[in-house]
Protein backbone atom coordinates (compact mmCIF):
# COMPACT_ATOMS: atom_id res chain seq x y z
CA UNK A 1 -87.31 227.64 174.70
CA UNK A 2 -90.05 227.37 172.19
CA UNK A 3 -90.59 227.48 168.54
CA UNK A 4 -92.88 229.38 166.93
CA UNK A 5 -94.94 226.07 165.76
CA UNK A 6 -95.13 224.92 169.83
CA UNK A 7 -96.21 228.41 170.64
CA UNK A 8 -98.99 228.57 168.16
CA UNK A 9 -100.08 224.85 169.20
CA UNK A 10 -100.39 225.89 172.69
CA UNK A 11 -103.83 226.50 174.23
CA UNK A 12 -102.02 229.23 176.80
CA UNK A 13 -102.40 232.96 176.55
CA UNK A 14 -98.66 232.97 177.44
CA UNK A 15 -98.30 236.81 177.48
CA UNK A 16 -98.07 238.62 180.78
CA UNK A 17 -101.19 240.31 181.38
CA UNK A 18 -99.65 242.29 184.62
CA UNK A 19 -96.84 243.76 182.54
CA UNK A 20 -99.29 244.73 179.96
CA UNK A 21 -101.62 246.05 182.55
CA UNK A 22 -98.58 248.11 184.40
CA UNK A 23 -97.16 249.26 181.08
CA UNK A 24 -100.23 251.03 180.35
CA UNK A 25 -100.87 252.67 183.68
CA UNK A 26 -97.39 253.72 183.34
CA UNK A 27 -97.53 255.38 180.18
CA UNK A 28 -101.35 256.55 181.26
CA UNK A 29 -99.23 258.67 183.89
CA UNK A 30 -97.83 261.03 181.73
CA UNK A 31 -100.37 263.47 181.14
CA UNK A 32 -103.24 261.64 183.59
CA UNK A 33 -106.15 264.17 183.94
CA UNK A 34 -108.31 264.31 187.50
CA UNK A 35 -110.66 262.45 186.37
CA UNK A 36 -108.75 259.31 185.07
CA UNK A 37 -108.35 259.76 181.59
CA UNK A 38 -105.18 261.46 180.07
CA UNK A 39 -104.60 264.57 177.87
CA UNK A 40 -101.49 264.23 175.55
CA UNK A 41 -101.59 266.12 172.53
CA UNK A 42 -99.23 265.10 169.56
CA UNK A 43 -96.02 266.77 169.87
CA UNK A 44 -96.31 268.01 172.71
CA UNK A 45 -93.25 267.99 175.67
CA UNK A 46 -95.66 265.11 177.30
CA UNK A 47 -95.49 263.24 173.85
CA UNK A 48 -92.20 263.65 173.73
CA UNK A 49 -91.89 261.79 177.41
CA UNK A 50 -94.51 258.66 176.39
CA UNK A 51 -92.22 258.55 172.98
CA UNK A 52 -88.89 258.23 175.39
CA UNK A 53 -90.80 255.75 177.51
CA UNK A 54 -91.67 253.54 175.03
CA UNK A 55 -88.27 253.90 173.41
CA UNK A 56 -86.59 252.81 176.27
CA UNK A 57 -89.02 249.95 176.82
CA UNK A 58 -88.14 248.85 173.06
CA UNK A 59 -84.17 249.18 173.62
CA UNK A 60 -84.35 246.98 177.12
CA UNK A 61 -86.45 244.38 174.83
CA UNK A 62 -83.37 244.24 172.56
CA UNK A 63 -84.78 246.22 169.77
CA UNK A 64 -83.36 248.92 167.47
CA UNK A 65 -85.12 251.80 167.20
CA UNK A 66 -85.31 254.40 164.09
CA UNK A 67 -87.26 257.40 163.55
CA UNK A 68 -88.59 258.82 160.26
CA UNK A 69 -89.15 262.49 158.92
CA UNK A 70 -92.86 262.77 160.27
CA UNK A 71 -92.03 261.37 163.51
CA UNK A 72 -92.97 257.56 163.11
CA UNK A 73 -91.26 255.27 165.74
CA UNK A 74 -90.27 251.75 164.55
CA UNK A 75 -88.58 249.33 167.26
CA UNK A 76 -87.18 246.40 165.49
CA UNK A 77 -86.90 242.80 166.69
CA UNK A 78 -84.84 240.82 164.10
CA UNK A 79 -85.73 237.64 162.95
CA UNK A 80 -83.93 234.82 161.48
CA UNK A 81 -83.66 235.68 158.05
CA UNK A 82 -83.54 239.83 157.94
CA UNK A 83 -84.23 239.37 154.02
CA UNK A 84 -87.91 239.17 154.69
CA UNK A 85 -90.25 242.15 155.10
CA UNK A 86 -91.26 243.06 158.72
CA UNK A 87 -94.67 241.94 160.23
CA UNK A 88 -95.70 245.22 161.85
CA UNK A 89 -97.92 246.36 164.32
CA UNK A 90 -98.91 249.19 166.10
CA UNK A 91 -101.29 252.32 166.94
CA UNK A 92 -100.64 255.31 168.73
CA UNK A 93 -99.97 257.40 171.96
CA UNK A 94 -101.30 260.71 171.14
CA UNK A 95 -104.84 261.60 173.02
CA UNK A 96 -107.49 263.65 172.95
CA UNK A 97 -108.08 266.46 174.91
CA UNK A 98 -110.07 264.60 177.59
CA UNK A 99 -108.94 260.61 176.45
CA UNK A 100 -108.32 257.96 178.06
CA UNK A 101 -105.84 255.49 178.92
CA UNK A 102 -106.31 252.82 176.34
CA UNK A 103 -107.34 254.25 173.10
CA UNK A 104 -104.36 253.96 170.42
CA UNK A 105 -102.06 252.89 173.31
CA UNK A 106 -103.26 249.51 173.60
CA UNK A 107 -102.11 248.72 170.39
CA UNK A 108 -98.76 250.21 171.15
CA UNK A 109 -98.08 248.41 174.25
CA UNK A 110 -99.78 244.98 173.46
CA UNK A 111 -97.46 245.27 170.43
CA UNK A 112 -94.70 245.38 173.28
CA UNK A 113 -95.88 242.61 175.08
CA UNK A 114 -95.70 240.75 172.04
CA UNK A 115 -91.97 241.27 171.88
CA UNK A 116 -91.41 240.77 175.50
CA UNK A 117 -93.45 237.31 175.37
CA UNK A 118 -91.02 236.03 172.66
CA UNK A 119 -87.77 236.77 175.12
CA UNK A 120 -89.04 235.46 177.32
CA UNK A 121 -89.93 232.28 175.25
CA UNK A 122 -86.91 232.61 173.61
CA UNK A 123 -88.54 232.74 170.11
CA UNK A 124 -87.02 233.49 167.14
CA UNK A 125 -89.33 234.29 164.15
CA UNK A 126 -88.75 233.59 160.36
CA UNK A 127 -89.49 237.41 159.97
CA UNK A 128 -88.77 240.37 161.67
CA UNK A 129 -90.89 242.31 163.68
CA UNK A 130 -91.54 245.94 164.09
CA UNK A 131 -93.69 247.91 166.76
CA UNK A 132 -94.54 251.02 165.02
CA UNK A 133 -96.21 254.60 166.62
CA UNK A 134 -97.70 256.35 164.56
CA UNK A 135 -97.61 260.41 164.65
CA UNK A 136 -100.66 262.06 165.23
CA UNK A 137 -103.44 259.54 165.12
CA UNK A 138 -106.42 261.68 166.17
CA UNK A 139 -105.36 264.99 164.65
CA UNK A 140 -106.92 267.18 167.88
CA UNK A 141 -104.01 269.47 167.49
CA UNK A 142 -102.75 269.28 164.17
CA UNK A 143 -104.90 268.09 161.56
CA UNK A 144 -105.88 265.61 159.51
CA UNK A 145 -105.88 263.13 161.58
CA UNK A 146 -103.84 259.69 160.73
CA UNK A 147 -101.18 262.24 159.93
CA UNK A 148 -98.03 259.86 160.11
CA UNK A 149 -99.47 256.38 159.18
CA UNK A 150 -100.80 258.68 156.22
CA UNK A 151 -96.96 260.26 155.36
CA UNK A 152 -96.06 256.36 155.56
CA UNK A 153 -98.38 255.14 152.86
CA UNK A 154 -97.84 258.28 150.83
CA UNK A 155 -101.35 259.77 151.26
CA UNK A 156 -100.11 262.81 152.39
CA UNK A 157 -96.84 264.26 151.40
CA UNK A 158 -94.36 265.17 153.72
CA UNK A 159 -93.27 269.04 152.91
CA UNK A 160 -97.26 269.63 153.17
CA UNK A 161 -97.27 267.85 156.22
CA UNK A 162 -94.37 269.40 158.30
CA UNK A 163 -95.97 272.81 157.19
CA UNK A 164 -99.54 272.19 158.78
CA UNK A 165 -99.77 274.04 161.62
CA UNK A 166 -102.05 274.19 165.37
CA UNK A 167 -104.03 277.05 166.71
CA UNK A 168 -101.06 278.78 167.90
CA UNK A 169 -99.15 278.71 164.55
CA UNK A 170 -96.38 276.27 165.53
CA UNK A 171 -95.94 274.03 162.46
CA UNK A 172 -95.54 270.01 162.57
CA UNK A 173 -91.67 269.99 161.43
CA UNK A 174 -90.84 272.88 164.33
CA UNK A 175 -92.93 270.77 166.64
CA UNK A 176 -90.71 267.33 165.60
CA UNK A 177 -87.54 269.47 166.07
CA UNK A 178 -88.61 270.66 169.44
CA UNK A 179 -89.32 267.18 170.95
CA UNK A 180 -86.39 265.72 169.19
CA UNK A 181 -88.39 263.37 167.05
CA UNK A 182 -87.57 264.77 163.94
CA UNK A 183 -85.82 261.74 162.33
CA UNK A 184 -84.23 260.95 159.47
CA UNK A 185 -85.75 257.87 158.14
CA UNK A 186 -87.23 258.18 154.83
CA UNK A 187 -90.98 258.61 155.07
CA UNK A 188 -91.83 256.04 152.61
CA UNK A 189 -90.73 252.77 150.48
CA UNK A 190 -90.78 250.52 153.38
CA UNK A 191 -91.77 246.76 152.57
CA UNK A 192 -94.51 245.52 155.00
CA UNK A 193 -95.09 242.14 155.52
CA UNK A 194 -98.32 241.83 157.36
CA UNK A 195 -99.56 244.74 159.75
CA UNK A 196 -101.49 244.04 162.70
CA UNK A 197 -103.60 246.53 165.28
CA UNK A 198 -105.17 245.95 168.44
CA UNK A 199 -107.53 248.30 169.47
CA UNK A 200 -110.44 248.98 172.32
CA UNK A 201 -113.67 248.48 170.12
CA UNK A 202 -115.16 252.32 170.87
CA UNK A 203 -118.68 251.06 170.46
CA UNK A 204 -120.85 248.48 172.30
CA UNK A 205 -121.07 245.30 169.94
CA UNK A 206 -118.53 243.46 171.97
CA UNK A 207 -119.78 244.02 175.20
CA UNK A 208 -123.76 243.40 174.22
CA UNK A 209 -122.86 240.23 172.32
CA UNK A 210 -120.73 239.12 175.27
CA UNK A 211 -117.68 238.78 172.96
CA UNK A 212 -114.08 239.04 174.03
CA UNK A 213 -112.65 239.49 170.41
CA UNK A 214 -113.62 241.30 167.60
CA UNK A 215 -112.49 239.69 164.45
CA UNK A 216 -112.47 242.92 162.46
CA UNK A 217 -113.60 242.51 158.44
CA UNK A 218 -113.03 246.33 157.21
CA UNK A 219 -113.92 249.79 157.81
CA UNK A 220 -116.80 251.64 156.72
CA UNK A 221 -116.63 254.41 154.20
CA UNK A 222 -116.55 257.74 155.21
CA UNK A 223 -117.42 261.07 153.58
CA UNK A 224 -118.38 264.03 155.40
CA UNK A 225 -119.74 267.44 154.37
CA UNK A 226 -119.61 271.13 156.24
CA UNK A 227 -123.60 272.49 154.94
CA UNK A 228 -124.43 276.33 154.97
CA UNK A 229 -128.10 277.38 154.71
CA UNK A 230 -129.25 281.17 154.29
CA UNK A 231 -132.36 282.43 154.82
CA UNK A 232 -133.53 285.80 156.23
CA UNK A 233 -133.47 287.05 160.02
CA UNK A 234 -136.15 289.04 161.16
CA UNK A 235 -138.52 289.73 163.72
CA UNK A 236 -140.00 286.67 165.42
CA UNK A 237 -142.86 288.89 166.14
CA UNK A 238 -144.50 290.68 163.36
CA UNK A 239 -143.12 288.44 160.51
CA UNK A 240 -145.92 285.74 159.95
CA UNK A 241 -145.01 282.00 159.74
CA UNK A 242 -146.10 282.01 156.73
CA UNK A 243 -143.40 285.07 155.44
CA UNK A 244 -140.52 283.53 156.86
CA UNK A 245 -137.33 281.96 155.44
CA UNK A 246 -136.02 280.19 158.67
CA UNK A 247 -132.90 278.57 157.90
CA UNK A 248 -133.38 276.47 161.62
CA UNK A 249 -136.16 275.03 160.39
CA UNK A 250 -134.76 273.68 157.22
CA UNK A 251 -131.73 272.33 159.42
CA UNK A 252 -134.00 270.44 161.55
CA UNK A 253 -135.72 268.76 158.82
CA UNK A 254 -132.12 268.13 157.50
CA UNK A 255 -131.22 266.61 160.88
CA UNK A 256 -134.45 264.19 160.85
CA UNK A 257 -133.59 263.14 157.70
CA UNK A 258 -129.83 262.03 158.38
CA UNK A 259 -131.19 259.83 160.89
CA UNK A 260 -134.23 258.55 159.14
CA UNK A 261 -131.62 257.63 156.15
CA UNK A 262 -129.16 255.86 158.58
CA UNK A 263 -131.94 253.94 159.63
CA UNK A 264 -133.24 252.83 156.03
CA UNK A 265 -129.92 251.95 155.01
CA UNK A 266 -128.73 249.01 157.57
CA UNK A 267 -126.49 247.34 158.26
CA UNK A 268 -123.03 249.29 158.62
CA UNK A 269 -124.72 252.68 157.65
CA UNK A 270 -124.15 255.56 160.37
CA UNK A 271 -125.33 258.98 159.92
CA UNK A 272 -124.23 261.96 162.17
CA UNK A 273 -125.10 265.68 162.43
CA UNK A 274 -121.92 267.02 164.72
CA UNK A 275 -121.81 270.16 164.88
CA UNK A 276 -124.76 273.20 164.71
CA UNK A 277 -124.60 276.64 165.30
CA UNK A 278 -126.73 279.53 164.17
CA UNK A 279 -126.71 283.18 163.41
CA UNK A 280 -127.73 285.71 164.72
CA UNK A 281 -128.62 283.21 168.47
CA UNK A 282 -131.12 285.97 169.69
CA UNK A 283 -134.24 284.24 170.82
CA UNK A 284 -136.48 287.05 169.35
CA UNK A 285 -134.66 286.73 165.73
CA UNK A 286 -135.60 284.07 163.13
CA UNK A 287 -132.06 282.62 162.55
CA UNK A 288 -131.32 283.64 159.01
CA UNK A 289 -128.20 281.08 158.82
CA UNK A 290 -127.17 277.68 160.18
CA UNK A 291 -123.72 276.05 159.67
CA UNK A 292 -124.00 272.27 160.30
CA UNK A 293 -121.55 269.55 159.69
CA UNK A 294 -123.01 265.48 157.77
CA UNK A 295 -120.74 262.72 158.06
CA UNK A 296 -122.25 259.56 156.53
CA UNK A 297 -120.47 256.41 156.89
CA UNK A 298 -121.21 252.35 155.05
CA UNK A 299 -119.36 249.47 154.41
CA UNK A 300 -120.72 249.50 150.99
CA UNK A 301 -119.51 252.04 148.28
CA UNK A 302 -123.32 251.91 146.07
CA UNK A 303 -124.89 252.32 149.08
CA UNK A 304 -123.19 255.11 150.96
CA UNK A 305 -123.65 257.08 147.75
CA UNK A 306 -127.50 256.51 147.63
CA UNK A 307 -127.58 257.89 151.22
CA UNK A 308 -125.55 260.86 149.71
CA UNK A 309 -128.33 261.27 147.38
CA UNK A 310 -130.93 260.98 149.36
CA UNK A 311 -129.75 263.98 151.47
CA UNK A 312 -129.07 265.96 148.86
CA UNK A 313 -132.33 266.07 147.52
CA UNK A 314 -134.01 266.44 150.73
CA UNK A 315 -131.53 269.63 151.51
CA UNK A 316 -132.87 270.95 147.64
CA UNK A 317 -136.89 270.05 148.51
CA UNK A 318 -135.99 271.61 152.20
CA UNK A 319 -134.36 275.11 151.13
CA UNK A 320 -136.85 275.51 148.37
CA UNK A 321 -140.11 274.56 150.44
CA UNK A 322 -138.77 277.32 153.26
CA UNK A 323 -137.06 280.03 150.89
CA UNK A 324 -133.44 279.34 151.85
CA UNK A 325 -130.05 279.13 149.83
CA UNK A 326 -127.34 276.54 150.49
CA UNK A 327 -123.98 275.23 150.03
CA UNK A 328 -122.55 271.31 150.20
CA UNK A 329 -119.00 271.18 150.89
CA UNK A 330 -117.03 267.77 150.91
CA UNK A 331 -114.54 267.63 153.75
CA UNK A 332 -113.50 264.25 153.93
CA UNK A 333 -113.88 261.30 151.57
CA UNK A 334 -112.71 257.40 152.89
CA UNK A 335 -113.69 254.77 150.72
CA UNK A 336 -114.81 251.63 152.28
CA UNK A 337 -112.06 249.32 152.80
CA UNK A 338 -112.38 245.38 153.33
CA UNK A 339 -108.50 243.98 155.15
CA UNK A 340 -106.78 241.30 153.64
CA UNK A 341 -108.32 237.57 154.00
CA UNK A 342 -105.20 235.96 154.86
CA UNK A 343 -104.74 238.66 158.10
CA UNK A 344 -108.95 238.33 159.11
CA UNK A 345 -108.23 234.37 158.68
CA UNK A 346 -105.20 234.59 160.81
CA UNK A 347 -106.96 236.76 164.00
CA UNK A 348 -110.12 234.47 163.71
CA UNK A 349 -108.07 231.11 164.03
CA UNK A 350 -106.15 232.96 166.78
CA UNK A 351 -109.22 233.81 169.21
CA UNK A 352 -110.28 229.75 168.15
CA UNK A 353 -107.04 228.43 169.26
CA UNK A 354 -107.28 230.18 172.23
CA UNK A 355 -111.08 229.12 172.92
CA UNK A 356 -111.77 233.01 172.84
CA UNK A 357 -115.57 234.09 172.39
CA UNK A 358 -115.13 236.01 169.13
CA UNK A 359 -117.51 237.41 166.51
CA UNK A 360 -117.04 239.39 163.09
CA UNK A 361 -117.26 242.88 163.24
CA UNK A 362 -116.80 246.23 161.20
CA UNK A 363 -114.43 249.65 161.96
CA UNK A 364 -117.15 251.95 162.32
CA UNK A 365 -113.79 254.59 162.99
CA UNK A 366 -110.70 255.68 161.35
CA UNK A 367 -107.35 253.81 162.23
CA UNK A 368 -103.88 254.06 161.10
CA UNK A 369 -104.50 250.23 159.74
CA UNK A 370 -106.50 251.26 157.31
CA UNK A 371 -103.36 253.53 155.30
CA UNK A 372 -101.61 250.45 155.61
CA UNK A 373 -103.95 248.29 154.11
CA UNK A 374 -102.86 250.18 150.90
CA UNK A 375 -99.46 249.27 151.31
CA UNK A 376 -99.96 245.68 152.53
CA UNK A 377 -101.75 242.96 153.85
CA UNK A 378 -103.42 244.14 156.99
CA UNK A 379 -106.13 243.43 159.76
CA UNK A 380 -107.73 244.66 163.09
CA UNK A 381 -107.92 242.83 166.95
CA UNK A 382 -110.89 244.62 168.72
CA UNK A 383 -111.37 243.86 172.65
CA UNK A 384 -114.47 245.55 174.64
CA UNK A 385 -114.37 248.74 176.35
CA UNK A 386 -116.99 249.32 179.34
CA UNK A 387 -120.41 250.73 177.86
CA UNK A 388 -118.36 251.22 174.18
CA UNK A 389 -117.40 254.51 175.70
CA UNK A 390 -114.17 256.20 174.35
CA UNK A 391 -112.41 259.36 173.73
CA UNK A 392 -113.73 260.04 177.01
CA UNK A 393 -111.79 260.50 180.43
CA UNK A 394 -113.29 257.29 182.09
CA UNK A 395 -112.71 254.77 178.95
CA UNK A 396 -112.28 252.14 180.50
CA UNK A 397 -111.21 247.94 179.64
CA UNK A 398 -110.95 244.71 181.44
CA UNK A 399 -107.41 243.55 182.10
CA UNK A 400 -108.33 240.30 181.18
CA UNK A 401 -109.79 241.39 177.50
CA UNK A 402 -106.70 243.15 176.81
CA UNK A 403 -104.82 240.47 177.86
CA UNK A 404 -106.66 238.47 175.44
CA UNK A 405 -106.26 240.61 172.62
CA UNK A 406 -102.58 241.26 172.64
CA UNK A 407 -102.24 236.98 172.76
CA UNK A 408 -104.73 236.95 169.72
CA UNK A 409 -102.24 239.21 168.42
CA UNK A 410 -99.24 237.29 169.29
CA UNK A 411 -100.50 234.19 167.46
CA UNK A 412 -101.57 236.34 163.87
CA UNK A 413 -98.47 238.41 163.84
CA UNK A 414 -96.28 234.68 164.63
CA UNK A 415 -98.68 233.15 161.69
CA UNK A 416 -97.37 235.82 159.32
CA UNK A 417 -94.16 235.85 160.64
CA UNK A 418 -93.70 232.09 159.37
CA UNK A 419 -95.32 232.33 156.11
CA UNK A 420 -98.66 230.49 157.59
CA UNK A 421 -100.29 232.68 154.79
CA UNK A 422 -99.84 233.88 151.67
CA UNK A 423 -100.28 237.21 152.22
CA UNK A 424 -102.51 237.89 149.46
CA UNK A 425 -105.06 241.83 149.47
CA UNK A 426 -108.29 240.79 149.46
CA UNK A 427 -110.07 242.18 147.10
């Protein structure tokens, strides 16, 4: 038997890093593609098996399970006094269509390891704790994505939500009912402790700084646009170069200059052009319209809106220099988002109790902790992945990182657990 103050004093991993290990080969099974990765799209029939799985998992660890109206799982371990808000954590089990084995489902099953340490330990927190997974994380069939960690911190309402539908026309809510997840927990006015999520890094930081933890500060901003440009197709022949109003060419000077600003605005700024494609695609037609997609990411708010402006007027000075019309369109807007001192305190003096190499580091992604920093205090555990590769069939981690991560995790959810902070949202 230990307490929670032994545990935390304790220089030992303690958690079992072959049960972690098996449980997520396990759950990698259902829906394991031939190349080693996994495809399991949200509420799907293979969903529906990893969401039994788990389940089951939860109920032999002694916990009680419920179910809300967007699908989110909760398993329950009670603590002493039941008066206290949970200490969550989570992530979730949902793929992409050629994922891999540990993206959103380490979170999930270090979570469990967490609870299965403390049996065995025979540890009884202040608190109670909750292992949460979250409905439709990456949005590859239904979107947005962060659907239910969204629903849960009321970003999203629900009757919009059960009414979104996939490319087939099948609806969230019929796709809940068809699984049998459609539960009937209220969506929302849940007290949260402290919320916690582990999570393979998906970049390279980690594994270049030779790092085993990522002690994760916030997430950068996000806002992303869909851009149209029109010009004129015609002959590539007998029109002259200097006649022409090539909307390719403006897009390629639009492309340069999303990287060039990316560049100029370090550190934490990211620029992307995703997607390109181009009307009419005859090689002996000047393309006379390009469709291209900007996402723009920074950790700071001032800045991420001067790189905004700076590609707007370049996109202006472009389509008038070459003739061309065009069209901005916002698709997606995430403010930067710092996590709560108290829970980046709590991970960083967990990988130094542990004598864990650990560094600071920013969410250069979206993850379901970042809704629940709205709601509560919250924070991030990153561990490498091999060559920062994810969403990708042969992601890949070290048994011994994870391992790492989900006891950095044990020690910052038992910190909050027992009041070792105050819980305060950083500003």
């Amino acid at each position: 038997m230990h307490s929670p103050a032994s545990l935390l004093a304790a220089p030992a991993l303690h958690i079992n890093s072959q049960r972690l290990w098996q449980s997520l080969m396990d759950l990698a099974q259902l829906g394991a593609t031939a190349k080693g990765g996994v495809c399991r799209l949200a509420l799907t029939d293979l969903d529906r098996q990893a969401r039994d799985l788990f389940s089951q998992w939860c109920r032999e660890a002694g916990c009680t399970i419920s179910v809300d109206q967007v699908g989110n799982i909760f398993a329950r371990r009670p603590g002493s006094n039941p008066d206290l808000p949970p200490v969550m954590t989570g992530s979730h089990i949902d793929t992409q269509p050629t994922g891999g084995k540990f993206d959103g489902c380490f979170g999930v099953m270090a979570g469990l390891e967490v609870l299965r340490t403390l049996n065995d330990l025979g540890v009884v927190t202040a608190a109670p704790l909750e292992v949460v997974v979250w409905t439709n994380e990456e949005g590859s069939r239904f979107a947005p994505c962060m659907m239910g960690s969204g629903v849960f911190a009321e970003k999203f309402t629900l009757a919009e939500t059960l009414a979104k539908t996939d490319a087939d026309g099948i609806s969230v809510g019929a796709a809940l009912q068809a699984i049998g997840y459609a539960g009937s927990r209220p969506v929302s006015g849940h007290p949260v402790g402290a919320y916690f999520e582990a999570h393979i890094e998906q970049g390279p930081i980690l594994e270049d700084q030779a790092k085993t933890i990522g002690v994760v500060l916030g997430a950068l901003g996000q806002k992303w646009f869909d851009l149209s440009l029109k010009g004129v197709e015609a002959h590539a022949g007998p029109t002259p170069m200097h006649l022409r109003k090539d909307a390719l060419v403006g897009a390629a000077e639009i492309v340069g200059a999303v990287n060039r600003i990316a560049h100029a605005y370090q550190p934490h700024a990211c620029g992307t052009v995703g997607c390109l494609s181009l009307k009419p695609g005859s090689r002996n037609v000047i393309p006379g319209e390009v469709q291209m997609t900007l996402d723009f990411r920074h950790l700071d708010s001032t800045r991420l809106a001067g790189m905004i402006g700076e590609i707007e007027a370049v996109i202006a000075a472009s389509c008038e220099r070459h003739g061309l019309s065009w069209q901005l369109t916002p698709t997606a807007d995430f403010p930067p988002l710092y996590f709560a001192d108290a829970c980046v305190d709590a991970v960083r003096q967990a990988a130094a109790g542990l004598g864990l190499p650990h560094m600071d580091i920013v969410s250069g992604a979206g993850h379901d902790a970042i809704f629940i920093a709205e709601l509560a205090p919250a924070g991030m555990i990153f561990v490498p992945c091999e060559g920062g590769i994810s969403h990708n069939e042969i992601e890949n981690a070290k048994a011994e990182d994870l391992a790492a991560g989900c006891a950095v995790l044990l020690r910052a959810m038992l910190l909050a657990a027992e009041g070792a902070f105050s819980g305060q949202q950083a500003a």
